[in-house]
N, C-alpha and C. Protein backbone atom coordinates (compact mmCIF):
# COMPACT_ATOMS: atom_id res chain seq x y z
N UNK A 1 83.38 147.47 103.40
CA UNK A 1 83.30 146.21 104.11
C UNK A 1 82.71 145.17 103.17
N UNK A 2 83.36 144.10 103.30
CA UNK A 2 82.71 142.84 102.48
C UNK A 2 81.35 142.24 102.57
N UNK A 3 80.30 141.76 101.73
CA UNK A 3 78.91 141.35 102.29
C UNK A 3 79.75 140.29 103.25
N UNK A 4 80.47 139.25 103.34
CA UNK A 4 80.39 137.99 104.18
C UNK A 4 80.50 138.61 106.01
N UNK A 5 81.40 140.10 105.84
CA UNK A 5 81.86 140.31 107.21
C UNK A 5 80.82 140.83 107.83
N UNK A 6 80.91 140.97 109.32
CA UNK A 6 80.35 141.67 109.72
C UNK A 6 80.79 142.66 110.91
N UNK A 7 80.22 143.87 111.17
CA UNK A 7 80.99 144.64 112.02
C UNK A 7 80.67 144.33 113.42
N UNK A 8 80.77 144.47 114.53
CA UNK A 8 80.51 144.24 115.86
C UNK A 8 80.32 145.35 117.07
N UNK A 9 80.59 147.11 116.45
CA UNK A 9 80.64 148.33 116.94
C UNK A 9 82.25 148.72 117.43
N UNK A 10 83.16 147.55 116.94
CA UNK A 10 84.42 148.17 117.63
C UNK A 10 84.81 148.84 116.78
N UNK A 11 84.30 148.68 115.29
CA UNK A 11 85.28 149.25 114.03
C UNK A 11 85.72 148.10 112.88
N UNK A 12 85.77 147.45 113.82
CA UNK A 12 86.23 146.28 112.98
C UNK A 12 85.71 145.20 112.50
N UNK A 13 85.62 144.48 110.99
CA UNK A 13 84.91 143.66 110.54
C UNK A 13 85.55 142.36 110.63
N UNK A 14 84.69 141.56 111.40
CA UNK A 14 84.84 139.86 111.52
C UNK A 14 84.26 139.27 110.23
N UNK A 15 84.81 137.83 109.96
CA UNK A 15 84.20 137.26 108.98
C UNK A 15 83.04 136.45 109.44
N UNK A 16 82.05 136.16 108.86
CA UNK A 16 80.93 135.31 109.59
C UNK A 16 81.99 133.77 110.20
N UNK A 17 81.18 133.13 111.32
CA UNK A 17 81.68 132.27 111.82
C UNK A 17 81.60 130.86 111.38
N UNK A 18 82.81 130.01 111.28
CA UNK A 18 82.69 129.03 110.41
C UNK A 18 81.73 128.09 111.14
N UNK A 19 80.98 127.40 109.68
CA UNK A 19 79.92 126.60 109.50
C UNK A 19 80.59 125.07 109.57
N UNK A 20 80.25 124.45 110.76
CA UNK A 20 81.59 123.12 110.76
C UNK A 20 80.16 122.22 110.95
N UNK A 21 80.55 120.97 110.79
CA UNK A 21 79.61 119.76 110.83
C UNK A 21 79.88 119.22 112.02
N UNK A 22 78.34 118.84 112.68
CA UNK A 22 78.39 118.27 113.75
C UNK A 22 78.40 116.96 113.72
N UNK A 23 78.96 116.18 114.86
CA UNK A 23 79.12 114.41 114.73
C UNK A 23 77.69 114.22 114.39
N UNK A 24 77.03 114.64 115.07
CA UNK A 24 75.77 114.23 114.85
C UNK A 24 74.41 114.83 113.67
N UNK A 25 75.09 115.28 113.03
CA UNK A 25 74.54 116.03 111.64
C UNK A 25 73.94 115.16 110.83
N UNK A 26 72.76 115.34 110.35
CA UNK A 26 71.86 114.15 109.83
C UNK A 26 72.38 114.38 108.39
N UNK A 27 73.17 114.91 107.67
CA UNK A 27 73.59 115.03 106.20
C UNK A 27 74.88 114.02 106.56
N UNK A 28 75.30 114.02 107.25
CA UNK A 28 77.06 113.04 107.56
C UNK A 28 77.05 112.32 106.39
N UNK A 29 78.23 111.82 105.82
CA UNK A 29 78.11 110.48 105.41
C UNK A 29 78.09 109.35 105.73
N UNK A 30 77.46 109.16 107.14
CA UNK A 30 77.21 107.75 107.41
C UNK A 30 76.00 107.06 106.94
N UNK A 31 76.09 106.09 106.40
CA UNK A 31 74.65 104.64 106.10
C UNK A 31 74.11 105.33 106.74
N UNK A 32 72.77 105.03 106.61
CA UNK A 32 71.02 105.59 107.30
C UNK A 32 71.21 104.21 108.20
N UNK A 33 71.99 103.14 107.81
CA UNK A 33 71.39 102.10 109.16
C UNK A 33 72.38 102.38 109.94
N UNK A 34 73.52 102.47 109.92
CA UNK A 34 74.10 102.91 110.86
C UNK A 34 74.05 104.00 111.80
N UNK A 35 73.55 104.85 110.87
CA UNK A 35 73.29 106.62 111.86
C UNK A 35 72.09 105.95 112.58
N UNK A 36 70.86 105.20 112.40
CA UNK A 36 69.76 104.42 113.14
C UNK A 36 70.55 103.70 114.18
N UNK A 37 71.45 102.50 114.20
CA UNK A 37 71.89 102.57 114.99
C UNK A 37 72.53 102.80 115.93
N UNK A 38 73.28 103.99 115.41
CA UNK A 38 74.10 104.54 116.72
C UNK A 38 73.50 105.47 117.46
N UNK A 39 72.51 106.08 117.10
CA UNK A 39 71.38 107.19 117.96
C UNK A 39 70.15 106.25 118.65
N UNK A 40 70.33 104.86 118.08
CA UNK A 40 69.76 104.05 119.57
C UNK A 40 70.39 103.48 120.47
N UNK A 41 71.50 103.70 120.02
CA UNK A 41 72.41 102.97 120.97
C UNK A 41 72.97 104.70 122.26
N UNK A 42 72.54 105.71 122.17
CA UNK A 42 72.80 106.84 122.32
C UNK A 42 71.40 107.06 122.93
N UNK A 43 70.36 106.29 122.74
CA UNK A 43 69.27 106.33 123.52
C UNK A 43 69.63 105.63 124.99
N UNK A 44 69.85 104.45 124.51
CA UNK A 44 69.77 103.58 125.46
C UNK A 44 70.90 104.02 126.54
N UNK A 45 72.33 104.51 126.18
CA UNK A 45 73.09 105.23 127.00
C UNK A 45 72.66 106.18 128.47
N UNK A 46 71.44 107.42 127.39
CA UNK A 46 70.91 108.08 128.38
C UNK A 46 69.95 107.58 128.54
N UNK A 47 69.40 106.60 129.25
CA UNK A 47 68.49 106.01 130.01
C UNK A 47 69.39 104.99 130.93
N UNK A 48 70.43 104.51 130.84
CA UNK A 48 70.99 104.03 131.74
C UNK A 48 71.95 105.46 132.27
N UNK A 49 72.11 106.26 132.05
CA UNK A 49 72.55 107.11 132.40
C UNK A 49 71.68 107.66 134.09
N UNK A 50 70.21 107.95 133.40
CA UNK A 50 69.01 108.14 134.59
C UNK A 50 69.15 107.27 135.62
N UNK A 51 68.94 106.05 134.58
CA UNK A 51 69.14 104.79 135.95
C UNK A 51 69.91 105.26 136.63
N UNK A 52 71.56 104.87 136.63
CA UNK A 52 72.37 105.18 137.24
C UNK A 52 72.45 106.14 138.23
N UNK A 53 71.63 107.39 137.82
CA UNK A 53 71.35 108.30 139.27
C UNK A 53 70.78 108.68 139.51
N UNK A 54 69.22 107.62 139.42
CA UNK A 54 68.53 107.53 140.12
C UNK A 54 69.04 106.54 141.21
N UNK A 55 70.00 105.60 141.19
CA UNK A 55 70.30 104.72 142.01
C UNK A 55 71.44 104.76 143.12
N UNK A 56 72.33 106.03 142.41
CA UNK A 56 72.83 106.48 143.12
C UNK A 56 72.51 107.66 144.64
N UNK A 57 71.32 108.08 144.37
CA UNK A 57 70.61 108.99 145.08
C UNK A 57 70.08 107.49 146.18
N UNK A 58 69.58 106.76 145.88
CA UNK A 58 68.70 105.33 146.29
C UNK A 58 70.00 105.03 147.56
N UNK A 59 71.30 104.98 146.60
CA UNK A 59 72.30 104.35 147.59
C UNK A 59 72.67 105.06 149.08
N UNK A 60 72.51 106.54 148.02
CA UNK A 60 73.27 107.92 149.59
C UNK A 60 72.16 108.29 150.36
N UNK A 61 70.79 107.60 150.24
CA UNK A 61 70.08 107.77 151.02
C UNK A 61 69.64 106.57 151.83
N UNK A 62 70.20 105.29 152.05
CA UNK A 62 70.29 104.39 152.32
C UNK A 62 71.33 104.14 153.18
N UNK A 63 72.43 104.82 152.79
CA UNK A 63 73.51 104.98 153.86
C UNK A 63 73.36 106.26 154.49
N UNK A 64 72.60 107.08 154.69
CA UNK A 64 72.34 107.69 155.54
C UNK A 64 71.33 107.66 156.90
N UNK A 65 70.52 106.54 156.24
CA UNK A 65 69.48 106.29 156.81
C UNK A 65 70.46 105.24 158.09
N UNK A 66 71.38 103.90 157.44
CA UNK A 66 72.41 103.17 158.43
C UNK A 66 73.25 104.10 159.48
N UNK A 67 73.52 105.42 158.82
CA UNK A 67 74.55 106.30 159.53
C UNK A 67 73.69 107.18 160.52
N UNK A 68 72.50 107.46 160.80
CA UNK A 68 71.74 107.73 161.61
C UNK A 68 71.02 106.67 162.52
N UNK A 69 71.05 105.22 162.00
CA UNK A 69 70.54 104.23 162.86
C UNK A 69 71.70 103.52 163.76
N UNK A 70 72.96 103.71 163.17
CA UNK A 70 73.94 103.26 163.79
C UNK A 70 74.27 104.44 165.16
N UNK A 71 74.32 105.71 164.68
CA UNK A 71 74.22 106.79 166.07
C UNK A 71 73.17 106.24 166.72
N UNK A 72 71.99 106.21 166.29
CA UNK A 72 70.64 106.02 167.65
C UNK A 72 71.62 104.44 168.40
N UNK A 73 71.71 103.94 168.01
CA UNK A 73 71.98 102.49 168.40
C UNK A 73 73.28 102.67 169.44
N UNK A 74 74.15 104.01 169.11
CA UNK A 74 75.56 103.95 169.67
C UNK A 74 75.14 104.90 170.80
N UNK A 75 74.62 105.45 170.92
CA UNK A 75 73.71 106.70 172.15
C UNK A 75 73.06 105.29 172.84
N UNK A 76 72.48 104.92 172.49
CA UNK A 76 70.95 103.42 173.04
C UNK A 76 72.45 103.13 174.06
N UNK A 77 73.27 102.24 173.52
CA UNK A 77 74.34 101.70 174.23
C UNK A 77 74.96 102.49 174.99
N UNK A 78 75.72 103.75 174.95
CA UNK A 78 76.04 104.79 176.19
C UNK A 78 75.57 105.08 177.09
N UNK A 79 73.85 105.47 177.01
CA UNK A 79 73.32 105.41 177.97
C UNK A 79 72.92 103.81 178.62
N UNK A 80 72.54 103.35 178.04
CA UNK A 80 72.77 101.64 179.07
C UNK A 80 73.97 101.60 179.82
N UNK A 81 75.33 101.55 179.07
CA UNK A 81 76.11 101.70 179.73
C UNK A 81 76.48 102.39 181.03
N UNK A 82 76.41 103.68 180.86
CA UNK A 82 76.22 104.76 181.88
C UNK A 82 75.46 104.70 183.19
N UNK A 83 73.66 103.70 182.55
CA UNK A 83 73.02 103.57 183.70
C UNK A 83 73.66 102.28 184.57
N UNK A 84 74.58 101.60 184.11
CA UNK A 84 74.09 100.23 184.70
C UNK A 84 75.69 100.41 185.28
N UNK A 85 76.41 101.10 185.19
CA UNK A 85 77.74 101.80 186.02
C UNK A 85 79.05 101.37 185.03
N UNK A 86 78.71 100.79 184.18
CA UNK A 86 79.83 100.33 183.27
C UNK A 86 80.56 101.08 182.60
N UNK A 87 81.76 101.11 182.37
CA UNK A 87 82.96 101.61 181.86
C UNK A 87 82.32 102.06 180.22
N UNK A 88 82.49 103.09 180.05
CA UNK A 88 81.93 103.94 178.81
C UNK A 88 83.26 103.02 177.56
N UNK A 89 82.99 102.91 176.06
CA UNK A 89 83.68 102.57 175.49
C UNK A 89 84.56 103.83 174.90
C-alpha cells in the first residue's frame, strides 16, 4: 500500500481526501482590504439576518395575539346576538 493511501477495513486502499480551498480561506488571493471588507460586509449580513427573525417571531406573535382577539370579539357578538333574539350571522 502507498504512504498517501489509506485502508478503511474493507481491503481496500483510498487515497487521502482532496485538500480544496475554501472561499473563505485566509491564504486566497484576494487584497487584505478586500478580504477586510467582504467579512464585514458578511458580518453585517448575519446580524440583519438575527434581526430579521427576531422580527419575524415579533410579527407571528402579533397576529396571533389579533387572531385570538378577533375570536373573543366574534363569541362577545354571538352571544349578544343570541341574548337580545337576533338572527345569528
Amino acid at each position: 500500500m502507498e504512504e498517501r493511501e489509506r485502508e478503511r477495513g474493507d481491503g481496500y486502499a483510498y487515497p487521502p481526501p482532496a485538500r480544496s480551498r475554501s472561499p473563505m480561506d485566509p491564504a486566497s488571493s484576494l487584497p487584505e482590504a478586500l478580504a477586510g471588507t467582504l467579512g464585514h460586509i458578511v458580518g453585517q449580513l448575519d446580524v440583519l439576518t438575527q434581526t430579521m427573525s427576531l422580527l419575524e417571531e415579533r410579527l407571528t406573535m402579533n397576529e396571533d395575539k389579533v387572531n385570538r382577539i378577533v375570536a373573543i370579539i366574534g363569541a362577545a357578538a354571538t352571544r349578544s346576538a343570541a341574548q337580545n333574539g337576533e338572527p345569528g350571522q
